[in-house]
Protein backbone atom coordinates (compact mmCIF):
# COMPACT_ATOMS: atom_id res chain seq x y z
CA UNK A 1 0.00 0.00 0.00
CA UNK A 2 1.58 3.25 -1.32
CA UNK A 3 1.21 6.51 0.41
CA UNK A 4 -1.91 7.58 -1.31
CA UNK A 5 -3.82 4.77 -0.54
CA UNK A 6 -2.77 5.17 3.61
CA UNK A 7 -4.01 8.88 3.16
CA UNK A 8 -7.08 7.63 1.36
CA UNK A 9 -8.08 5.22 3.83
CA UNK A 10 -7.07 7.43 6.67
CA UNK A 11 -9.22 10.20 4.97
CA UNK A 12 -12.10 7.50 4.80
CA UNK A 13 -11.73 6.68 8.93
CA UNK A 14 -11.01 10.42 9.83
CA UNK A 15 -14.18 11.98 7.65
CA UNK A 16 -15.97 9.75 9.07
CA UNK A 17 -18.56 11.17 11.96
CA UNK A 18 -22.75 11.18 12.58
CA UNK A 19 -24.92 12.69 10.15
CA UNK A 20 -27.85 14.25 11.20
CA UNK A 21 -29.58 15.92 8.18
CA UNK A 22 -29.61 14.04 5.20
CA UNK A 23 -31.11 14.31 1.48
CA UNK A 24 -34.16 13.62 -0.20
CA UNK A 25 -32.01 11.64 -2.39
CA UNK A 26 -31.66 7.74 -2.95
CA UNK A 27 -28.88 5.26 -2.81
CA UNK A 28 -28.68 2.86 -5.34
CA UNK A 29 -29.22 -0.82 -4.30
CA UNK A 30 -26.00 -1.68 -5.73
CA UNK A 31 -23.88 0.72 -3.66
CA UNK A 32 -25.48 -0.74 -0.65
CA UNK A 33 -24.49 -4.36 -1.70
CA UNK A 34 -21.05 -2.92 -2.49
CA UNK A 35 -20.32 -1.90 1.30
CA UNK A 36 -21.77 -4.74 2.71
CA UNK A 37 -19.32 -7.10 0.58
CA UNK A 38 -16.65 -4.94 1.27
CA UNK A 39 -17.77 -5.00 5.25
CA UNK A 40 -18.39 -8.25 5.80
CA UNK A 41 -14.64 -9.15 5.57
CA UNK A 42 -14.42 -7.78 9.57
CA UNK A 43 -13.13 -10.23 12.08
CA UNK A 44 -15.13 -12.29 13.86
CA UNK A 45 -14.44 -14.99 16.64
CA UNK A 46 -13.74 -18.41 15.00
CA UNK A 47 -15.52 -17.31 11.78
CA UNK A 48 -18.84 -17.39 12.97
CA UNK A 49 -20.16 -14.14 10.85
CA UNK A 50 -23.25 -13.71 13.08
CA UNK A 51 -24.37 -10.32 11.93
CA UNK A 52 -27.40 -10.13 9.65
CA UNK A 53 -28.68 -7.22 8.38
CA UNK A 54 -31.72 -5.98 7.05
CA UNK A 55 -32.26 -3.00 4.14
CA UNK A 56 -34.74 -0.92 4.80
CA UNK A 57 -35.87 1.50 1.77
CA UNK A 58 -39.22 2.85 0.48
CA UNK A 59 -42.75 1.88 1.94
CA UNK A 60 -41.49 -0.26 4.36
CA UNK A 61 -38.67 2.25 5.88
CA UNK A 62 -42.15 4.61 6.34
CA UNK A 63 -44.44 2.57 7.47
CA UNK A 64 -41.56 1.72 9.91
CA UNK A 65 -40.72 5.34 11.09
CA UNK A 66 -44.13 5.84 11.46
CA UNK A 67 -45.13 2.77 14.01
CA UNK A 68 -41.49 4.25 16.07
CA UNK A 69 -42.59 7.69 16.02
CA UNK A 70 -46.36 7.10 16.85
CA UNK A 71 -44.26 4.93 20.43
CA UNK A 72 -42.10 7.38 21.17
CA UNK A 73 -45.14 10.39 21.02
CA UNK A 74 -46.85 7.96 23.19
CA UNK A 75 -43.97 7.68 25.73
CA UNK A 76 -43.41 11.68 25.65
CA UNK A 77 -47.19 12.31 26.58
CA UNK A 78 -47.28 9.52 29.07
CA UNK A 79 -43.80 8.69 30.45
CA UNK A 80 -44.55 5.41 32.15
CA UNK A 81 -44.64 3.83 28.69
CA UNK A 82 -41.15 3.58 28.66
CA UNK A 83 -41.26 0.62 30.91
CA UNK A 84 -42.58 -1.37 28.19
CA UNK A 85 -40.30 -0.53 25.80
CA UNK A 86 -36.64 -1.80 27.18
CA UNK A 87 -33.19 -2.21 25.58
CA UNK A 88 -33.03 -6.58 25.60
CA UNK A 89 -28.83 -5.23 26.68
CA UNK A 90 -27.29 -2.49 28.24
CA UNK A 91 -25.91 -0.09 26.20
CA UNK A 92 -24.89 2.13 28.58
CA UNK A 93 -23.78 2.42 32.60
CA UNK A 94 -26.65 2.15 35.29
CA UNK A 95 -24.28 4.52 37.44
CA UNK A 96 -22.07 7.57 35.29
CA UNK A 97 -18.64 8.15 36.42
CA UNK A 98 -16.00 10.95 35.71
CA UNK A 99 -14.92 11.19 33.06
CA UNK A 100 -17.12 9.39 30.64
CA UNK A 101 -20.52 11.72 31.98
CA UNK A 102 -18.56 14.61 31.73
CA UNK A 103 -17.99 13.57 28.01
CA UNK A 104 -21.50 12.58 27.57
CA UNK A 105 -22.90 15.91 28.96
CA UNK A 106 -20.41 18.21 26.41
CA UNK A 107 -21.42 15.83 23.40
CA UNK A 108 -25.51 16.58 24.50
CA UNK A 109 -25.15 20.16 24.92
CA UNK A 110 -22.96 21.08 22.72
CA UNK A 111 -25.27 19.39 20.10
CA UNK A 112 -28.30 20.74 21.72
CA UNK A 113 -26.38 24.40 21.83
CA UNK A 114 -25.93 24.49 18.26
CA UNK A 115 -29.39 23.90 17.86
CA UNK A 116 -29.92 26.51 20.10
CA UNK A 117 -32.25 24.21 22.34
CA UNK A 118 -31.89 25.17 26.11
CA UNK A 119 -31.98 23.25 28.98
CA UNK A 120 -35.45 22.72 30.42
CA UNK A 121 -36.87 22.88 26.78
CA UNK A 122 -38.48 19.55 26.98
CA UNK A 123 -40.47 20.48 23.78
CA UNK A 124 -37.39 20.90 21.65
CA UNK A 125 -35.74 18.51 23.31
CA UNK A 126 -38.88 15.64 22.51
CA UNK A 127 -38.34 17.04 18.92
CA UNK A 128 -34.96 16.23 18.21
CA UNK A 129 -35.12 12.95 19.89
CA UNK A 130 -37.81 12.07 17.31
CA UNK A 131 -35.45 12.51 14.90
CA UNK A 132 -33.68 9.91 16.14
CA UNK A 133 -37.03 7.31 14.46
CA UNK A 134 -37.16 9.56 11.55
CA UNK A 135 -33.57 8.43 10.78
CA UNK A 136 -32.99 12.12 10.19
CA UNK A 137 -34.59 11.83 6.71
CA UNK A 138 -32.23 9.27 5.52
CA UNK A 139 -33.62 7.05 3.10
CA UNK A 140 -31.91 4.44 3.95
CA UNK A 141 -31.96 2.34 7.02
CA UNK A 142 -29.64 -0.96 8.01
CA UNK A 143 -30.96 -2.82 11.04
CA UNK A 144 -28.30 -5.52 12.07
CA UNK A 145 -29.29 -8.32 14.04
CA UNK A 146 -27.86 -11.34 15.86
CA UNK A 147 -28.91 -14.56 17.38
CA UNK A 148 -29.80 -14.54 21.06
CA UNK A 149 -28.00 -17.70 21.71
CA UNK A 150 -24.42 -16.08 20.75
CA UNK A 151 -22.21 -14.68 23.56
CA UNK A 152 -21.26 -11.08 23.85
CA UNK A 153 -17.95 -11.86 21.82
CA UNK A 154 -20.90 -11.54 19.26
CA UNK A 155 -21.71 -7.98 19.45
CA UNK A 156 -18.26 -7.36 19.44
CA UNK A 157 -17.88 -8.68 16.02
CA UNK A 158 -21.15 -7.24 14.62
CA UNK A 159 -19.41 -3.95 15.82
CA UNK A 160 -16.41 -4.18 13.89
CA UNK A 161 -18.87 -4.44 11.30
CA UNK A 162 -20.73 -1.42 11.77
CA UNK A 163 -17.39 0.23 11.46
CA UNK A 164 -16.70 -1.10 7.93
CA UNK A 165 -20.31 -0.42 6.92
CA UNK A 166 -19.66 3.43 7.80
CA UNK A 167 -15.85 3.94 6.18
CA UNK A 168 -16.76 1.92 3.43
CA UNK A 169 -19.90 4.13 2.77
CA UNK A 170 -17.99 7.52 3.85
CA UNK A 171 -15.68 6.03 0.92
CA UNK A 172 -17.94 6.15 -1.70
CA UNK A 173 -19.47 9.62 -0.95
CA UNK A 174 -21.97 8.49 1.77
CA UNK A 175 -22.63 9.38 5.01
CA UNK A 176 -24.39 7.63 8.05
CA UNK A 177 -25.35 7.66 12.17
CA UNK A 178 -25.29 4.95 14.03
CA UNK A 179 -28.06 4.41 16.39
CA UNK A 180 -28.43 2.57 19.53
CA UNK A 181 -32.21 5.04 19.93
CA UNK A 182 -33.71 1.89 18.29
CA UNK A 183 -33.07 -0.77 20.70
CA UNK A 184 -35.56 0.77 23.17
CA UNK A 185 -38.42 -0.44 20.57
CA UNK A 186 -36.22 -3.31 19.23
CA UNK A 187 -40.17 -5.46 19.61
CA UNK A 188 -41.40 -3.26 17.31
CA UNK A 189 -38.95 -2.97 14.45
CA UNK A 190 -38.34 -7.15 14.24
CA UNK A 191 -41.94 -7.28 14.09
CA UNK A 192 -42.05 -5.15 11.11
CA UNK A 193 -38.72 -6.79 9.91
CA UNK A 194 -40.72 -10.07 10.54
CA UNK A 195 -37.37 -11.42 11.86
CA UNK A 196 -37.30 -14.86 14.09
CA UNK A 197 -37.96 -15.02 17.20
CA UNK A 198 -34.14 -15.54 18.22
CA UNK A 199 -33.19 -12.30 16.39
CA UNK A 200 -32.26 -9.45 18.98
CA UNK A 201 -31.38 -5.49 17.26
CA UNK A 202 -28.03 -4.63 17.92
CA UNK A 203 -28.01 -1.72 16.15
CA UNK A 204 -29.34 0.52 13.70
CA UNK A 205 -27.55 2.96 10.77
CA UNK A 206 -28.94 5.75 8.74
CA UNK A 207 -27.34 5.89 5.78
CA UNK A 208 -27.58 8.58 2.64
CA UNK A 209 -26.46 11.83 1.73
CA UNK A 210 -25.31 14.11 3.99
CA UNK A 211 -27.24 17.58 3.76
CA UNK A 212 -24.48 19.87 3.08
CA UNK A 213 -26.96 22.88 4.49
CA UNK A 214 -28.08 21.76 7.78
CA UNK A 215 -26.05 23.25 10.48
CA UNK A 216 -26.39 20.59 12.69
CA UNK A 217 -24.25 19.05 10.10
CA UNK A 218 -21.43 21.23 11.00
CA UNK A 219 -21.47 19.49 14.59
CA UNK A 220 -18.11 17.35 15.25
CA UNK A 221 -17.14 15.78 18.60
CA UNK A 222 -14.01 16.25 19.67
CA UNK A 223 -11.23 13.10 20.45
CA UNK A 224 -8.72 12.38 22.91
CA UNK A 225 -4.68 12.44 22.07
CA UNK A 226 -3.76 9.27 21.77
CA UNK A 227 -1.16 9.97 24.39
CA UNK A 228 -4.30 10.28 26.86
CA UNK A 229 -5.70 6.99 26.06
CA UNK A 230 -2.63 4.68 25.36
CA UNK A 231 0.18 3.20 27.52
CA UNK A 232 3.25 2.57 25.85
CA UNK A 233 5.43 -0.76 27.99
CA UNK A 234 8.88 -1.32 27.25
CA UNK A 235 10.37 -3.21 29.77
C-alpha cells in the first residue's frame, strides 16, 4: 500500500462522523451491496459471521418510522410507557462516572447548543429525539441483528462491522449515524422486519447523503490524544 492509498483510507476513517440531516435523495441498491461485501470481511471470533442485516428503503422504511414515532409520542405524553419498551442489553452504565458523563454531557449540549435548544426545553428537546425514528430523513436504514444464543464476543464482532459499513460508505461519498435510539423499541422494528424469534437489534444505521446545508451538520465531537488513552510498555 503506497502513500496515497494510507491517506485515502485514513481520509475515509477520519471523515468519518454522525450525520444528522440528510437528502431527499436515494442510494442505489447496488452501492449498498457494495459496502456490505466490502464490510463483511471484519473479524469475527472463530468465523462465525453472526451479523445479519436488514435493508430498509421505500414503503417499508415509512411505514416503519411511522409505528417508532407514533411509540415514542406515546412515551413523551405519558412517560410510564417507557417501561414497556426496554433495551433486551445495556448499552450504557446504570451509574455515570468521571470522566465518561462529563464527556456525555459536552457531546448533548454542545449538540443541543448548536441547535440553540436550552436546557429545560423539553419540547425541543422531545423534537430532536424524534429525529432519532425519523432516521434524520435518511432514506436508507440498516438494522443488524444477531442470534440470542451467541455470547457477547458476538456484538463485538457485529461492531467491527458497523465500522466497515460506515468507512466503506464515507468512501464512496456516503454518510451515516449509528443508532443505539432503536433498541428501546427493538419489539417493534423485528416485528415489522418479521425477523425470528431468536433475532435481537443490535443496532441501527442511517445511511444517505449528507445535507451539506443543515447546520447541525457542522457538529463534530471532539477526540482524545492518543497519548491520553494509550500506555506505551517497554520493559
Amino acid at each position: 500500500m503506497n502513500l496515497d492509498q494510507v491517506r485515502y483510507v485514513d481520509d475515509a476513517i477520519t471523515s468519518r462522523h454522525s450525520v444528522r440531516a440528510f437528502l431527499d435523495k436515494a442510494v442505489e441498491v447496488q452501492t449498498i451491496k457494495d459496502i456490505l461485501h466490502v464490510s463483511c470481511r471484519a473479524p469475527s471470533g472463530t468465523n462465525t459471521q453472526p451479523w445479519k442485516v436488514y435493508v430498509v428503503t421505500g414503503k417499508k422504511r415509512d411505514k416503519m418510522i411511522e409505528r417508532v414515532c407514533k411509540v415514542q409520542n406515546e412515551i413523551f405524553r405519558q412517560p410510564e410507557l417507557a417501561e414497556q419498551y426496554q433495551e433486551t442489553f445495556a448499552y450504557y452504565p446504570e451509574k455515570w462516572i468521571s470522566p465518561f458523563i462529563e464527556r456525555r454531557r459536552e457531546n448533548g449540549w454542545g449538540l443541543y447548543g448548536l441547535l440553540n435548544i436550552q436546557k429545560g426545553d423539553k419540547e425541543k428537546m422531545a423534537r430532536q429525539h424524534l429525529r432519532n425514528y425519523e432516521l434524520f430523513d435518511a432514506p436508507v436504514a440498516l438494522y443488524f441483528t444477531v442470534n440470542k444464543g451467541m455470547g457477547i464476543g458476538a456484538k463485538m464482532d457485529i461492531s467491527m462491522m458497523l465500522q466497515n459499513v460506515m468507512v466503506a460508505a464515507k468512501a464512496r461519498g456516503l454518510d451515516t449515524c449509528p443508532q443505539a435510539a432503536w433498541n428501546h423499541f427493538h419489539q417493534v422494528v423485528l416485528d415489522e422486519l418479521d425477523a425470528p424469534e431468536d433475532e435481537e437489534l443490535v443496532c441501527t444505521i442511517a445511511l444517505g447523503y449528507a445535507d451539506p446545508n443543515d447546520i447541525i451538520n457542522t457538529f463534530i465531537t471532539p477526540r482524545l490524544a492518543v497519548e491520553e488513552f494509550t500506555v506505551f510498555l517497554d520493559a
